[in-house]
N, C-alpha and C. Protein backbone atom coordinates (compact mmCIF):
# COMPACT_ATOMS: atom_id res chain seq x y z
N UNK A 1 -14.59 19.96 4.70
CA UNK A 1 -13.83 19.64 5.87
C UNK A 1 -14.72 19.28 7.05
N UNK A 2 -15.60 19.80 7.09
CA UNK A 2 -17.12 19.45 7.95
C UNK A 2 -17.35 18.22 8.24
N UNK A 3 -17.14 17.15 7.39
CA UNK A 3 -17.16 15.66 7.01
C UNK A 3 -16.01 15.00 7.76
N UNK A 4 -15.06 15.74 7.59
CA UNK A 4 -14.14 14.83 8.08
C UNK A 4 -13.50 15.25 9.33
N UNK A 5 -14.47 15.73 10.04
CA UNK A 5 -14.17 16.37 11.20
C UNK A 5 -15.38 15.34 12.05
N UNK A 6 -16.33 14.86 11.52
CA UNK A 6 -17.36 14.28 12.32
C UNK A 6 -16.83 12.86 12.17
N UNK A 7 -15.67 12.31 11.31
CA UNK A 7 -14.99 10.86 11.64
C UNK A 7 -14.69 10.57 12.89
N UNK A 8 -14.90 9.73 13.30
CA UNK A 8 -14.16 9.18 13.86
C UNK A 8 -12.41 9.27 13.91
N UNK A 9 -11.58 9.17 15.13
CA UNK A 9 -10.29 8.68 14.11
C UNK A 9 -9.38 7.33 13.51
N UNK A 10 -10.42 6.16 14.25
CA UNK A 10 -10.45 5.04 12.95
C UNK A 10 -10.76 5.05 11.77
N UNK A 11 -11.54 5.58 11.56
CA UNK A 11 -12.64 6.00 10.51
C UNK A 11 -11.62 7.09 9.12
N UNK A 12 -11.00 7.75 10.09
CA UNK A 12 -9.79 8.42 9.10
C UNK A 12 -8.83 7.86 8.86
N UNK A 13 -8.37 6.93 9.74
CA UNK A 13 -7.09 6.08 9.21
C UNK A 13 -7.69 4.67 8.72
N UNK A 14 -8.66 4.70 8.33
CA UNK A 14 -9.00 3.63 7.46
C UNK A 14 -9.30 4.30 6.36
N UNK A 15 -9.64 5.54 6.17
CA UNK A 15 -9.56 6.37 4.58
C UNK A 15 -8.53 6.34 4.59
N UNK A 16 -7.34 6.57 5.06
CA UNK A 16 -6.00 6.88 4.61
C UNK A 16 -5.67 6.07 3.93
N UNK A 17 -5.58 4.44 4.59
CA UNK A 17 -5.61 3.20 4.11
C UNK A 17 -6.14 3.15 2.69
N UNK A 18 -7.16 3.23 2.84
CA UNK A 18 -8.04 2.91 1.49
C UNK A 18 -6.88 3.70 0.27
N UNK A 19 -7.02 5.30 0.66
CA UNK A 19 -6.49 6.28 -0.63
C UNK A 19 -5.13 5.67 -1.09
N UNK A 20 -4.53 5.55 -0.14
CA UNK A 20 -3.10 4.97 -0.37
C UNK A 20 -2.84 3.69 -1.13
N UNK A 21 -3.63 3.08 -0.76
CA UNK A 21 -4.09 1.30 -1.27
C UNK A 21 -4.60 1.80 -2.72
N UNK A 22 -5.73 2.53 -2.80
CA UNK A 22 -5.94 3.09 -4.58
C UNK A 22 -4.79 3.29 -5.04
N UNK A 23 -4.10 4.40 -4.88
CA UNK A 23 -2.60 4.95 -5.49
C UNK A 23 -1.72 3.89 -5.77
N UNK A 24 -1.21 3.23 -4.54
CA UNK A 24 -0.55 1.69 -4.85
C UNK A 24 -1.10 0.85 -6.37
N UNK A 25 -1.65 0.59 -6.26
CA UNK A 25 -2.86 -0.33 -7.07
C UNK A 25 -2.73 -0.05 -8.44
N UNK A 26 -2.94 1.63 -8.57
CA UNK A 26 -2.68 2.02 -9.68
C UNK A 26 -1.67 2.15 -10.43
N UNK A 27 -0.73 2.73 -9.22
CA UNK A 27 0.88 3.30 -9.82
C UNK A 27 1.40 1.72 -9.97
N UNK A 28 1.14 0.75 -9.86
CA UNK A 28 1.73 -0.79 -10.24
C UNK A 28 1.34 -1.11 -11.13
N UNK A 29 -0.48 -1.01 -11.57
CA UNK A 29 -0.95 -1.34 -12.59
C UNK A 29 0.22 -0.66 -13.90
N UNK A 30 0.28 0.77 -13.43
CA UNK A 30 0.76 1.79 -14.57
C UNK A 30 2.50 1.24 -15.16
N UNK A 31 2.68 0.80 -13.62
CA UNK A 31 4.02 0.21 -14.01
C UNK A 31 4.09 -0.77 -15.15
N UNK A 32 3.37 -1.65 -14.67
CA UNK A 32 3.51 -2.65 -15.54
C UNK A 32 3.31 -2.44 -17.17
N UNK A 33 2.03 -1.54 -17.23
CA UNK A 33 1.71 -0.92 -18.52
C UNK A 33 2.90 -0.43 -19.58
N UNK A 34 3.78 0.58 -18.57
CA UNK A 34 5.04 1.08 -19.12
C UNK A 34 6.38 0.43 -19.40
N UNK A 35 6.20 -0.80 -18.14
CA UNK A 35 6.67 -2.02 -18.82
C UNK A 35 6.95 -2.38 -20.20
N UNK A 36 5.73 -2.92 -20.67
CA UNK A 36 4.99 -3.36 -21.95
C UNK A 36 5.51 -2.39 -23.08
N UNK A 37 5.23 -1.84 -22.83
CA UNK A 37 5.37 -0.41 -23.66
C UNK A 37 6.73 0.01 -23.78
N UNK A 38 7.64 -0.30 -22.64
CA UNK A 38 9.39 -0.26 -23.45
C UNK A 38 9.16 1.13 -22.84
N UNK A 39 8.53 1.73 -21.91
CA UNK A 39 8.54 3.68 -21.71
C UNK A 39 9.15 3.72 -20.33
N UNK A 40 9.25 4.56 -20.15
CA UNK A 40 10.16 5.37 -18.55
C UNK A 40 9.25 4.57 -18.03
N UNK A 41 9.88 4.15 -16.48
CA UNK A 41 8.85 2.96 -15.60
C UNK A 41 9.17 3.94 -14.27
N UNK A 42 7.77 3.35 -13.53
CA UNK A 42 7.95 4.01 -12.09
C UNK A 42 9.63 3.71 -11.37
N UNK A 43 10.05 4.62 -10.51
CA UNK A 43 10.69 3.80 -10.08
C UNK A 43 10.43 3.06 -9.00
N UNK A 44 11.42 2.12 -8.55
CA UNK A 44 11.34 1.33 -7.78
C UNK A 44 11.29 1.97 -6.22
N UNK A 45 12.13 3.00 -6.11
CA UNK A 45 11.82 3.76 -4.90
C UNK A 45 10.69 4.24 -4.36
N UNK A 46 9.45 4.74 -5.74
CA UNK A 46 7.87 5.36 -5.29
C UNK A 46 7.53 4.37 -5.17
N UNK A 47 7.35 2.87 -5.59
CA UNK A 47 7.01 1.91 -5.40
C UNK A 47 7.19 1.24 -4.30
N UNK A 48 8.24 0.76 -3.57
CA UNK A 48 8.64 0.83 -2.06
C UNK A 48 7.77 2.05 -0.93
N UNK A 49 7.88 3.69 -1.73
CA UNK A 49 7.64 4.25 -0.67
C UNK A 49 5.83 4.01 -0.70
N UNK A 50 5.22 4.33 -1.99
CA UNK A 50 3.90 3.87 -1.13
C UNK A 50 3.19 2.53 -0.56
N UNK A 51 4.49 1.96 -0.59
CA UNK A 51 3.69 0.33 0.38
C UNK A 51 4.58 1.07 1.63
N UNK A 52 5.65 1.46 1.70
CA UNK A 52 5.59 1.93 2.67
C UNK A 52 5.01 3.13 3.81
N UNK A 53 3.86 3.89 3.29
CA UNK A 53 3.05 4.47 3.63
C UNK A 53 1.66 3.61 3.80
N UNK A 54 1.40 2.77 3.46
CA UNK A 54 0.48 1.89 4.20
C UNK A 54 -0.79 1.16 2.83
N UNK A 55 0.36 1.44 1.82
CA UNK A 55 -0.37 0.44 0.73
C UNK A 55 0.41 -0.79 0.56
N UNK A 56 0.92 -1.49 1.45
CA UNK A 56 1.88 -2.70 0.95
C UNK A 56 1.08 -4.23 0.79
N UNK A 57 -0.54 -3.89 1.55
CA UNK A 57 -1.38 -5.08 1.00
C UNK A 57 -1.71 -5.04 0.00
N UNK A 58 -2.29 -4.00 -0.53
CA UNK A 58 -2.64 -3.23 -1.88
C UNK A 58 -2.17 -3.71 -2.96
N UNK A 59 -0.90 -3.11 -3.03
CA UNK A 59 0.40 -3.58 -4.08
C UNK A 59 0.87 -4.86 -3.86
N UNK A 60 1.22 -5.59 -2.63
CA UNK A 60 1.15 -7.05 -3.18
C UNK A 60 0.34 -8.12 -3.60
N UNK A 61 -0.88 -7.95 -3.30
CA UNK A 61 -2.11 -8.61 -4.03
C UNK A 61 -1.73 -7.82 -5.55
N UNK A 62 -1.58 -6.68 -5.90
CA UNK A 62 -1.82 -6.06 -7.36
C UNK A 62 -0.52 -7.35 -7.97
N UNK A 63 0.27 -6.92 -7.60
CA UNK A 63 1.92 -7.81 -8.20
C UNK A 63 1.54 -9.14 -7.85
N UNK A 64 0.81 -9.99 -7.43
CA UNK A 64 0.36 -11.01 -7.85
C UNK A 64 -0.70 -11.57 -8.42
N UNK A 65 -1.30 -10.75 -8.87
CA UNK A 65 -2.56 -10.67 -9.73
C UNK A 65 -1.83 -10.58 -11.39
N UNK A 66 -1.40 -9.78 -11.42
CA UNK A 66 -0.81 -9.42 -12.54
C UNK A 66 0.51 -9.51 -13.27
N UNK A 67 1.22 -9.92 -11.96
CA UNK A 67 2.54 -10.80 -12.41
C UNK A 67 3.48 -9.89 -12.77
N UNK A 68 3.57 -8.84 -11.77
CA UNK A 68 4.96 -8.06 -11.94
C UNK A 68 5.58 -7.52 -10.60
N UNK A 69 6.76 -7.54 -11.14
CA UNK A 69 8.11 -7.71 -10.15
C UNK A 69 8.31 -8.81 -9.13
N UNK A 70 7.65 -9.88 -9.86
CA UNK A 70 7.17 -11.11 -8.87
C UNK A 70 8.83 -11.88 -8.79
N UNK A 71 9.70 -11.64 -9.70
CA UNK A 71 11.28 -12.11 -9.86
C UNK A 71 11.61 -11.21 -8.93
N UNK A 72 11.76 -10.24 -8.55
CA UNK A 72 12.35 -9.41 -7.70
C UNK A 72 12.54 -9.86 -5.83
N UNK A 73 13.45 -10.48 -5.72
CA UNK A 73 13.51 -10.88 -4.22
C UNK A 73 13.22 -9.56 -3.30
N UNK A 74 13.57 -8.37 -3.32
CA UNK A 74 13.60 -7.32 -2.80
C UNK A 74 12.19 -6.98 -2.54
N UNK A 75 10.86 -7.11 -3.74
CA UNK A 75 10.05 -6.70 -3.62
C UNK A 75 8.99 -8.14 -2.89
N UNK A 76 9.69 -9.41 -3.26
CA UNK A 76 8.97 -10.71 -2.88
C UNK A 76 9.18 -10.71 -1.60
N UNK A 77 9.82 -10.33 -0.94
CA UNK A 77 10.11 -10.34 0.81
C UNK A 77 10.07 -9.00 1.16
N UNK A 78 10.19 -7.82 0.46
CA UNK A 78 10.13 -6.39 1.19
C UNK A 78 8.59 -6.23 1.48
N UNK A 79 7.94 -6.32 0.46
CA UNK A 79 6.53 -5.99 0.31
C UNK A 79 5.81 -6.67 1.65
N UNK A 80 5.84 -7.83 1.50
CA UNK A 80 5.55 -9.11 2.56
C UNK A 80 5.44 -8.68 3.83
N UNK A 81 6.83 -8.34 4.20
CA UNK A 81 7.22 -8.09 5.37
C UNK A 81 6.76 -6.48 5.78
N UNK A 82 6.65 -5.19 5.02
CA UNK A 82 5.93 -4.19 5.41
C UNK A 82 4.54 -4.67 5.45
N UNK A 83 3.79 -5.73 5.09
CA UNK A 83 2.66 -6.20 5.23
C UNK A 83 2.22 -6.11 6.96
N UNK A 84 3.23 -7.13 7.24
CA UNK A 84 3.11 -7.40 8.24
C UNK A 84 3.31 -6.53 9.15
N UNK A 85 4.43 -5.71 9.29
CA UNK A 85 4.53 -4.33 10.10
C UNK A 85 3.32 -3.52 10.26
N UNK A 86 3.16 -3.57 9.04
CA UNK A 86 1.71 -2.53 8.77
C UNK A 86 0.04 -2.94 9.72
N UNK A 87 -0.06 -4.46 9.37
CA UNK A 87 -0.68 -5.40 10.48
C UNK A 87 -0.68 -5.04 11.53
N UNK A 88 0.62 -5.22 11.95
CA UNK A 88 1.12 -5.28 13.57
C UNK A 88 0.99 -3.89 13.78
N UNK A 89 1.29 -2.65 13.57
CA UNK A 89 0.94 -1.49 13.81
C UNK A 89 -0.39 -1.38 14.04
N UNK A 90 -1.54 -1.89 12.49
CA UNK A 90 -2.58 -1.27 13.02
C UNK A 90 -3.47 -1.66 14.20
N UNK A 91 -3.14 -2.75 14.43
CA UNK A 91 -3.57 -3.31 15.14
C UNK A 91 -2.85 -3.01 17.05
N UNK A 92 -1.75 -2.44 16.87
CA UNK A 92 -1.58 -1.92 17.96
C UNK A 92 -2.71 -0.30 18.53
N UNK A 93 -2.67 0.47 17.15
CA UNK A 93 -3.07 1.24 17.05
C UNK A 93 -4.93 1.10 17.55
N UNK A 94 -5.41 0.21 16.91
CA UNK A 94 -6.43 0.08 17.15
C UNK A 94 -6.75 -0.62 18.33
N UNK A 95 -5.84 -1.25 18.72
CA UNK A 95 -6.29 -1.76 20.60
C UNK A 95 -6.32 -0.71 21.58
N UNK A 96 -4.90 0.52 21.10
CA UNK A 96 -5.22 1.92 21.90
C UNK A 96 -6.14 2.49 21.90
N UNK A 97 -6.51 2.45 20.92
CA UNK A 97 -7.96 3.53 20.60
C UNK A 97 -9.46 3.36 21.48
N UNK A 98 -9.01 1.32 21.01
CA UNK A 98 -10.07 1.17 22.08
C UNK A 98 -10.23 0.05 23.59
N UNK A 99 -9.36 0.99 24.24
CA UNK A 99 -8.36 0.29 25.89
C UNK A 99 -9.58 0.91 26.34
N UNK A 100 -10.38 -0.02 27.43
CA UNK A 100 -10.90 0.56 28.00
C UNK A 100 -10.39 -0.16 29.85
């Protein structure tokens, strides 16, 4: 905890970013896998919620890399558009941080 007490707090919400963006990344990859496989699939709700926690660049580069749920209007304009929120936040966020 020592470590992450000497961050910065950009520096932590750009790990957050990152961890979340891994998880995304994966839990889509996995989707798709289970896809394939005909097995229980993520649902669509954990999928929404971690782009909506701040992996939604993450997961839409993954779903167009790999070509899933790319039919899905919901996820072709939801994803997109938390993109952009997410943008526009951090970037509010990060002009506060550093207003001088």
């Amino acid at each position: 905890m020592q470590i992450i007490s000497e961050l910065s707090p950009f520096q932590i919400v750009l790990l957050y970013i990152a961890a979340v963006s891994v998880i995304s990344v994966i839990t889509t990859i996995a989707d798709k896998l289970l896809a394939a496989a005909r097995a229980r699939r993520v649902s669509e709700a954990t999928l929404f919620m971690l782009s909506a926690l701040g992996g939604s660049a993450a997961m839409f580069v993954t779903m167009i890399i790999i070509r899933h749920k790319t039919r899905k209007p919901s996820f072709m304009i939801g994803i997109p558009v938390m993109v952009v929120f997410q943008a526009v936040a951090f970037y509010i966020i990060y002009k506060n941080m550093f207003a001088f």
